[in-house]
PDB file of N, CA and C in Angstrom:
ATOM      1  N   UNK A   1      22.935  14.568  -5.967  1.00  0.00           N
ATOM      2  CA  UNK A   1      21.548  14.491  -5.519  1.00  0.00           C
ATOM      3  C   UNK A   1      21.223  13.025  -5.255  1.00  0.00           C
ATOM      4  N   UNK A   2      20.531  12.719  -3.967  1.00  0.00           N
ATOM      5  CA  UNK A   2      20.227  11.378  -3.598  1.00  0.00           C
ATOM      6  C   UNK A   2      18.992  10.598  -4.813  1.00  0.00           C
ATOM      7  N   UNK A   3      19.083   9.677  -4.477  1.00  0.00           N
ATOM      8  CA  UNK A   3      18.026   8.823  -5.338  1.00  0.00           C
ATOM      9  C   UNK A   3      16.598   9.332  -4.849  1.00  0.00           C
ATOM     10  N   UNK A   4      16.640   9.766  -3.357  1.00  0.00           N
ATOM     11  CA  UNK A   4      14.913  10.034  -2.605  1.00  0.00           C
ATOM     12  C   UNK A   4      14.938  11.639  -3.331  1.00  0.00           C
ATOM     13  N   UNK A   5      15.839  12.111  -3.328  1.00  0.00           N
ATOM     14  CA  UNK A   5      15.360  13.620  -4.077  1.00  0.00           C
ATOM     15  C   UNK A   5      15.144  13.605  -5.260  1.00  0.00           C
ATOM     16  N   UNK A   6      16.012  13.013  -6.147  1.00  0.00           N
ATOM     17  CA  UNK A   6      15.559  12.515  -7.905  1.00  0.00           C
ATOM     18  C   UNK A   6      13.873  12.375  -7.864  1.00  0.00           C
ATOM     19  N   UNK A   7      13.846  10.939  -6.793  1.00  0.00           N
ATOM     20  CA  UNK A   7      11.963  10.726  -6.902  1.00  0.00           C
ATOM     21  C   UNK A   7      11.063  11.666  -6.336  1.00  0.00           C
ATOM     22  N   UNK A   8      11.376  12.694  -5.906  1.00  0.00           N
ATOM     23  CA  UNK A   8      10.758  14.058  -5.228  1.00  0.00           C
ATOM     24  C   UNK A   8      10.465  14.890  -6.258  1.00  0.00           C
ATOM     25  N   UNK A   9      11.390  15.054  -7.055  1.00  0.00           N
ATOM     26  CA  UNK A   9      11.492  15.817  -8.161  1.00  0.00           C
ATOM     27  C   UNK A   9      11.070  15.707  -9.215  1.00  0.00           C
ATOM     28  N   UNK A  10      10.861  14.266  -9.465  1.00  0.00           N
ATOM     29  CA  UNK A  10      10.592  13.836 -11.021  1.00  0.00           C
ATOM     30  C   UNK A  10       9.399  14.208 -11.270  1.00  0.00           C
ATOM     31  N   UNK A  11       7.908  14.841 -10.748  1.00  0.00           N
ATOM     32  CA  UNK A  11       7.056  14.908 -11.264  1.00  0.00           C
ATOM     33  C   UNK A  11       6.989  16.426 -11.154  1.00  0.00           C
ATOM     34  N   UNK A  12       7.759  17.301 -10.427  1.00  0.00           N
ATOM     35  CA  UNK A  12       7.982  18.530 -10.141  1.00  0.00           C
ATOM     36  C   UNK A  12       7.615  19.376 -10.844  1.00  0.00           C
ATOM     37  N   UNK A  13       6.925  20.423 -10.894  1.00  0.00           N
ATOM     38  CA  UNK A  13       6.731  21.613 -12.566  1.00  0.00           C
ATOM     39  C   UNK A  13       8.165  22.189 -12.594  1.00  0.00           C
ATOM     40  N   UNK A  14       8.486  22.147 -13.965  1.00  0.00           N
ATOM     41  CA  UNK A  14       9.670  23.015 -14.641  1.00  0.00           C
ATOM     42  C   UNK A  14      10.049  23.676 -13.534  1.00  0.00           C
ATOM     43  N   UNK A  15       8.835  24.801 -13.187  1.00  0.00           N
ATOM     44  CA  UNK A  15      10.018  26.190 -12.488  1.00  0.00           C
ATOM     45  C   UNK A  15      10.501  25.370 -10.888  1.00  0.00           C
ATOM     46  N   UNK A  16      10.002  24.919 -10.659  1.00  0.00           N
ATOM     47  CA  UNK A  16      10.374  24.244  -9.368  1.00  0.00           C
ATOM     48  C   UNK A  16      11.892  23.636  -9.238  1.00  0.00           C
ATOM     49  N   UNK A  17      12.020  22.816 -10.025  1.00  0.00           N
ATOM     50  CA  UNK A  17      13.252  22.402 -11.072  1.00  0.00           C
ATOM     51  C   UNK A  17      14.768  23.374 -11.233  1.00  0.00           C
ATOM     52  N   UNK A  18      13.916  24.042 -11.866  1.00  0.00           N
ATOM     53  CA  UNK A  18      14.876  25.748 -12.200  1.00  0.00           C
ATOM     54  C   UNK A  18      15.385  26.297 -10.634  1.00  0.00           C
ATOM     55  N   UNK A  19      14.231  26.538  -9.989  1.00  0.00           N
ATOM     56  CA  UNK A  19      14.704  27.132  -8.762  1.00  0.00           C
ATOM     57  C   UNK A  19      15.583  26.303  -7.743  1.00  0.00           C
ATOM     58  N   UNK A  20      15.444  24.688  -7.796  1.00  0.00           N
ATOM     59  CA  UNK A  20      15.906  23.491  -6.503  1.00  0.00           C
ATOM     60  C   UNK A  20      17.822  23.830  -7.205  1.00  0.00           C
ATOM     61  N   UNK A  21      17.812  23.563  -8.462  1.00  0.00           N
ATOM     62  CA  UNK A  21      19.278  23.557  -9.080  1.00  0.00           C
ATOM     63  C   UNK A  21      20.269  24.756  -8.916  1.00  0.00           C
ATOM     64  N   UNK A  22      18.879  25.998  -9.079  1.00  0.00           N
ATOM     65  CA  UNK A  22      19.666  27.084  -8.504  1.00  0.00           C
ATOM     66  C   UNK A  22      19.975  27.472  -7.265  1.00  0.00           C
ATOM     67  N   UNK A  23      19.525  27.325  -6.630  1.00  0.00           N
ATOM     68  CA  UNK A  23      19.517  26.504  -5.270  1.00  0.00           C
ATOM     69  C   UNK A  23      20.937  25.447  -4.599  1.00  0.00           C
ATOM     70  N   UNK A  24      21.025  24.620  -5.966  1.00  0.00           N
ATOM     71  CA  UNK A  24      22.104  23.572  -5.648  1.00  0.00           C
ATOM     72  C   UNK A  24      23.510  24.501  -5.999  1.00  0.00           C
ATOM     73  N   UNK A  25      22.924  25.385  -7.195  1.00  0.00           N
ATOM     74  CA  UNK A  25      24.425  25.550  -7.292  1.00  0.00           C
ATOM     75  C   UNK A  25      25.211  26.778  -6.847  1.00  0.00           C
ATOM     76  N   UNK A  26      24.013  27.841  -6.538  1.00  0.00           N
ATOM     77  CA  UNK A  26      24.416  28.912  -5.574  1.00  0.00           C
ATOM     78  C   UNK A  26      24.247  29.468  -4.375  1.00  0.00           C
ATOM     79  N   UNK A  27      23.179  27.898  -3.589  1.00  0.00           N
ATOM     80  CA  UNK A  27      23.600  28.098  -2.144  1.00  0.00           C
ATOM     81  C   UNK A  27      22.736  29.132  -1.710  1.00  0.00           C
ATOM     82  N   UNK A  28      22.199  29.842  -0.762  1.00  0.00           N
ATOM     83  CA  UNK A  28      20.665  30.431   0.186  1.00  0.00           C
ATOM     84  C   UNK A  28      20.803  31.723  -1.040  1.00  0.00           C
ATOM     85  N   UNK A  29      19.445  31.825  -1.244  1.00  0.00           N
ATOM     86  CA  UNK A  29      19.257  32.824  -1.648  1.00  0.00           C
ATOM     87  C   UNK A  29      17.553  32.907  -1.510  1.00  0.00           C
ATOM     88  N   UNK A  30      17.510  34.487  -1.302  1.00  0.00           N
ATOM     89  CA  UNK A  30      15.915  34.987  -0.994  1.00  0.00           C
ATOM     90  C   UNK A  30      15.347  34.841  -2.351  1.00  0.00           C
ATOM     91  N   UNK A  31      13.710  35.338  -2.512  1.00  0.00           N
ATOM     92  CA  UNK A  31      12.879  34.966  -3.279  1.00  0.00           C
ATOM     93  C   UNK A  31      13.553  35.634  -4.414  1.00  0.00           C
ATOM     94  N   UNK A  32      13.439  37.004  -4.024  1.00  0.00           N
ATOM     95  CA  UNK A  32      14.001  38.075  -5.090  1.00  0.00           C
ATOM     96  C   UNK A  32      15.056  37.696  -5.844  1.00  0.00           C
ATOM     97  N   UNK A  33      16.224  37.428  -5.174  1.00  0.00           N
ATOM     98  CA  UNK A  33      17.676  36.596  -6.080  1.00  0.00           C
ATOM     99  C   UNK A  33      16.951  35.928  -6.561  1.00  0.00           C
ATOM    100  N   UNK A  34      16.289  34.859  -6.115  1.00  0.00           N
ATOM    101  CA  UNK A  34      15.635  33.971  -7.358  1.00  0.00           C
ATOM    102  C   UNK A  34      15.285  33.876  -8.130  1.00  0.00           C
ATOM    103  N   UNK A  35      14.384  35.092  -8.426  1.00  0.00           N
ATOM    104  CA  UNK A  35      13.984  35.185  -9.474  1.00  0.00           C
ATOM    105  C   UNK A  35      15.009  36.278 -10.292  1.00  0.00           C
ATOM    106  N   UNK A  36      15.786  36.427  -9.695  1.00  0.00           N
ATOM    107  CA  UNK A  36      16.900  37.266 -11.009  1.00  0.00           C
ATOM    108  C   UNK A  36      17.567  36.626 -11.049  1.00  0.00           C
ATOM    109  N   UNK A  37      18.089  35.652 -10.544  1.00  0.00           N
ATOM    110  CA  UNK A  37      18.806  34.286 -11.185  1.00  0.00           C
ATOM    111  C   UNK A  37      18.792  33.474 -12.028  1.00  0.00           C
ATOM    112  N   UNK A  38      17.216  33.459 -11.998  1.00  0.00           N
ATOM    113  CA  UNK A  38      16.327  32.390 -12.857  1.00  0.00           C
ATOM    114  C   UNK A  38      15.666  32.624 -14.152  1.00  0.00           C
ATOM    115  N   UNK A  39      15.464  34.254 -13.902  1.00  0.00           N
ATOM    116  CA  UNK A  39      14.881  34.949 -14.636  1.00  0.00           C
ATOM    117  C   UNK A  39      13.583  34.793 -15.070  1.00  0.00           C
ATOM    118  N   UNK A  40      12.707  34.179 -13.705  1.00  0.00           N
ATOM    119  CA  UNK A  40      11.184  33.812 -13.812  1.00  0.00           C
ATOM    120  C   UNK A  40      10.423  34.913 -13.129  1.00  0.00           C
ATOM    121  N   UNK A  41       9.096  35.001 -13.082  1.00  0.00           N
ATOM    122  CA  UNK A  41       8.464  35.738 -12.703  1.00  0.00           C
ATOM    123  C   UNK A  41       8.780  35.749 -11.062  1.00  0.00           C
ATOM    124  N   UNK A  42       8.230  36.832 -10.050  1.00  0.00           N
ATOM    125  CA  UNK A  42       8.542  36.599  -8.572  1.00  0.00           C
ATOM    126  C   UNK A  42       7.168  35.375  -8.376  1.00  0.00           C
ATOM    127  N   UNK A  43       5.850  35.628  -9.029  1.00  0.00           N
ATOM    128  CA  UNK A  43       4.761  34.639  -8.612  1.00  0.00           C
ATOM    129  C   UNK A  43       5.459  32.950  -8.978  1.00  0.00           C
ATOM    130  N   UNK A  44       5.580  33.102  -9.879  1.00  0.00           N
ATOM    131  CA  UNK A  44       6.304  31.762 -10.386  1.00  0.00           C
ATOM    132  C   UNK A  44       7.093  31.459  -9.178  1.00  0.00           C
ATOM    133  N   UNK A  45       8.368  31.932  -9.100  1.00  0.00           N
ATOM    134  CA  UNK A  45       9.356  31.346  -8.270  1.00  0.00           C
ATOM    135  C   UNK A  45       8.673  31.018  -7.092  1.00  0.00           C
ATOM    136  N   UNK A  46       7.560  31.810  -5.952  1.00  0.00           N
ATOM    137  CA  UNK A  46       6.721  31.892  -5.005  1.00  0.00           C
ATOM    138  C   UNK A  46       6.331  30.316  -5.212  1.00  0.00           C
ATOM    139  N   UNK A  47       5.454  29.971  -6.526  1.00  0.00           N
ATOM    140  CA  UNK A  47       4.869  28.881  -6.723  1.00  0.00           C
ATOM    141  C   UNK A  47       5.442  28.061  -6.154  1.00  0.00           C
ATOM    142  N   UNK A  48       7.005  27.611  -7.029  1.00  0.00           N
ATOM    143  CA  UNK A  48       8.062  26.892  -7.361  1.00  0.00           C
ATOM    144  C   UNK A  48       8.598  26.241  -5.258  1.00  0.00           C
ATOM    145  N   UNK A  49       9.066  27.109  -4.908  1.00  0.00           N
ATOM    146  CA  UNK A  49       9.452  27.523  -3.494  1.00  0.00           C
ATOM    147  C   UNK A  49       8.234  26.536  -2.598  1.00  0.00           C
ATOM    148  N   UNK A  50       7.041  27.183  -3.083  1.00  0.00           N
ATOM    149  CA  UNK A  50       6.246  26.304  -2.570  1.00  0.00           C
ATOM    150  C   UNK A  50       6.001  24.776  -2.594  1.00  0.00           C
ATOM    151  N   UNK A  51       6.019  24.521  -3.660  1.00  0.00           N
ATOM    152  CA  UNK A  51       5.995  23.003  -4.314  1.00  0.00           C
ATOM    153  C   UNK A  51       7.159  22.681  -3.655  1.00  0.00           C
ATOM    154  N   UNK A  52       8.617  23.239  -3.436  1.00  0.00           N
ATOM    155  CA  UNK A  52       9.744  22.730  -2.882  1.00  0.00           C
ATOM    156  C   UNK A  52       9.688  21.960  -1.461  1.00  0.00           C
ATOM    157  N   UNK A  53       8.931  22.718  -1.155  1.00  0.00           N
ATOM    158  CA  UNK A  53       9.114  23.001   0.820  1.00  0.00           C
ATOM    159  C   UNK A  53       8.093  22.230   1.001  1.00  0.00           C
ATOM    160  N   UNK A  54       6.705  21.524   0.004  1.00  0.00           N
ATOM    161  CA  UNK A  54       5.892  20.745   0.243  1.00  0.00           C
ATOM    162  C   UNK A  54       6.585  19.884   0.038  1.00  0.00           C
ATOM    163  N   UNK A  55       7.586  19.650  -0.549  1.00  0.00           N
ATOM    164  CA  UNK A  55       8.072  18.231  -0.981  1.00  0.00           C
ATOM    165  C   UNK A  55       9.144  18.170   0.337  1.00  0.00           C
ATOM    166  N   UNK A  56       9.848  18.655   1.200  1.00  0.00           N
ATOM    167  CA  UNK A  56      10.636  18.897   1.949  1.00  0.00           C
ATOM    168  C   UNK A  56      12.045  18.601   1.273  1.00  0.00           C
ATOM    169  N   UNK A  57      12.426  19.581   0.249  1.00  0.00           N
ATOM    170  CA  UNK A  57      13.603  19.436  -0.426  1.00  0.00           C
ATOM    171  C   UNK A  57      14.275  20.177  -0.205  1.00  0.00           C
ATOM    172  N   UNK A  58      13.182  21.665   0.332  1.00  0.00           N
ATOM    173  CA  UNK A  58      13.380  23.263   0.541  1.00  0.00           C
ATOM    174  C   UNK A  58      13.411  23.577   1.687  1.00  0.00           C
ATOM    175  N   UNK A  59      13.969  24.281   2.047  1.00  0.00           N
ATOM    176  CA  UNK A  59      13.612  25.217   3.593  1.00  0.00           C
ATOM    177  C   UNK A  59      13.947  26.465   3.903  1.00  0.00           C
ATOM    178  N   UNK A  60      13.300  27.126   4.534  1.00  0.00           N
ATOM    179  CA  UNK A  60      13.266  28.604   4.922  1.00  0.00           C
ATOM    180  C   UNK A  60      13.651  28.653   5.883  1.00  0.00           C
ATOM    181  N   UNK A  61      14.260  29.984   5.931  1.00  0.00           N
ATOM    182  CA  UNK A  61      15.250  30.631   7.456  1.00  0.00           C
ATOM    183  C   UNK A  61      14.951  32.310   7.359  1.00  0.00           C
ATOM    184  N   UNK A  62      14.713  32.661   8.359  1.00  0.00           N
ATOM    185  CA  UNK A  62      14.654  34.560   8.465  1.00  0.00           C
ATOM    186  C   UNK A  62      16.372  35.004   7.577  1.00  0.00           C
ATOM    187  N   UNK A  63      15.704  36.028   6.639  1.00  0.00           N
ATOM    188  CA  UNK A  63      17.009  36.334   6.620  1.00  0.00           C
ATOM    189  C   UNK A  63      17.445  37.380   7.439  1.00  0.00           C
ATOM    190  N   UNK A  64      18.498  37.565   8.037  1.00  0.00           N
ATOM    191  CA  UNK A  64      19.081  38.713   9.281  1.00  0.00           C
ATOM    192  C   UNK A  64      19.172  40.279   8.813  1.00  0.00           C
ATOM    193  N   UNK A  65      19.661  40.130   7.321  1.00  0.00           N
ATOM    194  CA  UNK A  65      20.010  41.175   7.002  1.00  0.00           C
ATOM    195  C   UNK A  65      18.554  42.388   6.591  1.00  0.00           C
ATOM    196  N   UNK A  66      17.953  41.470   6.441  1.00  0.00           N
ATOM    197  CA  UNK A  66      16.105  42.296   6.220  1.00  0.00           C
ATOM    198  C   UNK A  66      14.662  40.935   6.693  1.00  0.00           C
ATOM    199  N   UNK A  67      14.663  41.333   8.087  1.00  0.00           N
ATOM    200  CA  UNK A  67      13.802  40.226   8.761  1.00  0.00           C
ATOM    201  C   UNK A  67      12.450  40.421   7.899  1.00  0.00           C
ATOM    202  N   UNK A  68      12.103  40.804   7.004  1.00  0.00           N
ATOM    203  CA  UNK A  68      10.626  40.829   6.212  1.00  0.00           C
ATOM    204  C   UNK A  68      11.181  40.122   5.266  1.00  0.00           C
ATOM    205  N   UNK A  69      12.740  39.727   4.559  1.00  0.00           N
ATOM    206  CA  UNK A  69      12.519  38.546   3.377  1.00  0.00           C
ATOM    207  C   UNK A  69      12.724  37.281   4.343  1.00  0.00           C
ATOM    208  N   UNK A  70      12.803  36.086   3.024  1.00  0.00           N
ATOM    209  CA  UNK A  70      12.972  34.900   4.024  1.00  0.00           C
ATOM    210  C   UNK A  70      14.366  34.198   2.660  1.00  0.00           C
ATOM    211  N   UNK A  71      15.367  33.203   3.629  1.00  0.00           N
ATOM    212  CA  UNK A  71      16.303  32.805   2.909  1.00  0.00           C
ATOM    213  C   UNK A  71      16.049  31.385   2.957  1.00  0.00           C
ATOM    214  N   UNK A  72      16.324  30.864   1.271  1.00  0.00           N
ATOM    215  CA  UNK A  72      15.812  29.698   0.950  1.00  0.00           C
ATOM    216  C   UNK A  72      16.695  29.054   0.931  1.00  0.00           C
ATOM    217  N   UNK A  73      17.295  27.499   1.089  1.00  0.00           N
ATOM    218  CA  UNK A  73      18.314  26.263   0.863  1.00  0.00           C
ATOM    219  C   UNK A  73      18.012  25.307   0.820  1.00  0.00           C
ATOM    220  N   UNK A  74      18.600  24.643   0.092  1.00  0.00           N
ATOM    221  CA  UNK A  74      18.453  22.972   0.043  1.00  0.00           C
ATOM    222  C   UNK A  74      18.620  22.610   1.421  1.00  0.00           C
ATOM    223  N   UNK A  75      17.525  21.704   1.685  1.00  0.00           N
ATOM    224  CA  UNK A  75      17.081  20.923   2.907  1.00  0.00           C
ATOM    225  C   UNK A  75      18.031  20.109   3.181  1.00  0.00           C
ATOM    226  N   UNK A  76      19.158  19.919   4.305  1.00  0.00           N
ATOM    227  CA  UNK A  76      19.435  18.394   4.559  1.00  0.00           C
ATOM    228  C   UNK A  76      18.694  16.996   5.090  1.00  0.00           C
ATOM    229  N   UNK A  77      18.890  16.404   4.184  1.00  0.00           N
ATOM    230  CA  UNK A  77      18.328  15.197   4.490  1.00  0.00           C
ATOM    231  C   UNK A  77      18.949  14.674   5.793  1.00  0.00           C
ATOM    232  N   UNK A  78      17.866  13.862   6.356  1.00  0.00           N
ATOM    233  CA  UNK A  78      18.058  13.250   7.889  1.00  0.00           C
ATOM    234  C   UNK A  78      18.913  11.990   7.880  1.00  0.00           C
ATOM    235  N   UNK A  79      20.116  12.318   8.468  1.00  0.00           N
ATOM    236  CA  UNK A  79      21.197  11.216   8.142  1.00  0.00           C
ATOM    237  C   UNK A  79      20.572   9.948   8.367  1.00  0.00           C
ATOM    238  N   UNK A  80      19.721   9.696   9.671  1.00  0.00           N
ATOM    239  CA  UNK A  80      18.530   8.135   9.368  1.00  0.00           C
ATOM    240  C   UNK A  80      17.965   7.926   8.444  1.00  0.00           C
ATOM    241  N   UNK A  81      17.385   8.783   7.468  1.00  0.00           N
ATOM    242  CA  UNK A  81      16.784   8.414   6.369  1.00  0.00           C
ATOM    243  C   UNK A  81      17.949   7.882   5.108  1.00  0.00           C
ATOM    244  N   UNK A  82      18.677   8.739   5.217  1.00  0.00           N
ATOM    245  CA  UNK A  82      20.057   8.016   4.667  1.00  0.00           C
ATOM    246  C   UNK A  82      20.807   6.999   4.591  1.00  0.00           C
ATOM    247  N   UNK A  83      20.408   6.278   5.536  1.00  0.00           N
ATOM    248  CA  UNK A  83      20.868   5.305   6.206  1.00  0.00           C
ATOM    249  C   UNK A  83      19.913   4.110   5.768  1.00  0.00           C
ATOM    250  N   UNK A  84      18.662   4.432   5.282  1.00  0.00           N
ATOM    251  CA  UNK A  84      18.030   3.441   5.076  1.00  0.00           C
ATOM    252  C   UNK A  84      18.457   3.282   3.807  1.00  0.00           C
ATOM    253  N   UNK A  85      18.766   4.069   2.949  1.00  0.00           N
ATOM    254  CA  UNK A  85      18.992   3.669   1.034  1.00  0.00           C
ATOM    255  C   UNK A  85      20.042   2.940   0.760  1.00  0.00           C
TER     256      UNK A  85
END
């Protein structure tokens, strides 16, 4: 994890936290996995997801296999912004 995502994160609520790592370590998953991954409430994780994607750490994609969920992943950072650290 970059130094600009550490400082994204550090003031983050817990579940937000819970969900970005799970996230890191198992790669797109919809709301629902999330929260059986995590084993948080679905509102919680909703929260969490949110706070993510305000911070632009998160991002959403249709998922194909059922166009009414949505699939979540760690954001890549913009190789220019990278470039500045």
């Amino acid at each position: 994890m970059s130094k600009d995502r550490r400082k994204h994160l550090l003031d983050a609520p817990p579940s937000a936290k819970l969900v970005y790592k799970t996230l890191e370590y198992e790669g797109e998953l919809t709301q629902g996995q999330l929260s059986e991954e995590t084993l948080l409430p679905t509102r919680t994780v909703r929260y969490a997801l949110k706070e993510l994607m305000d911070r632009n750490v998160v991002e959403e994609q249709m998922y194909f296999a059922d166009a009414r969920k949505r699939l979540y992943s760690i954001a890549i950072p913009d190789e220019a912004s990278d470039a500045t650290e």
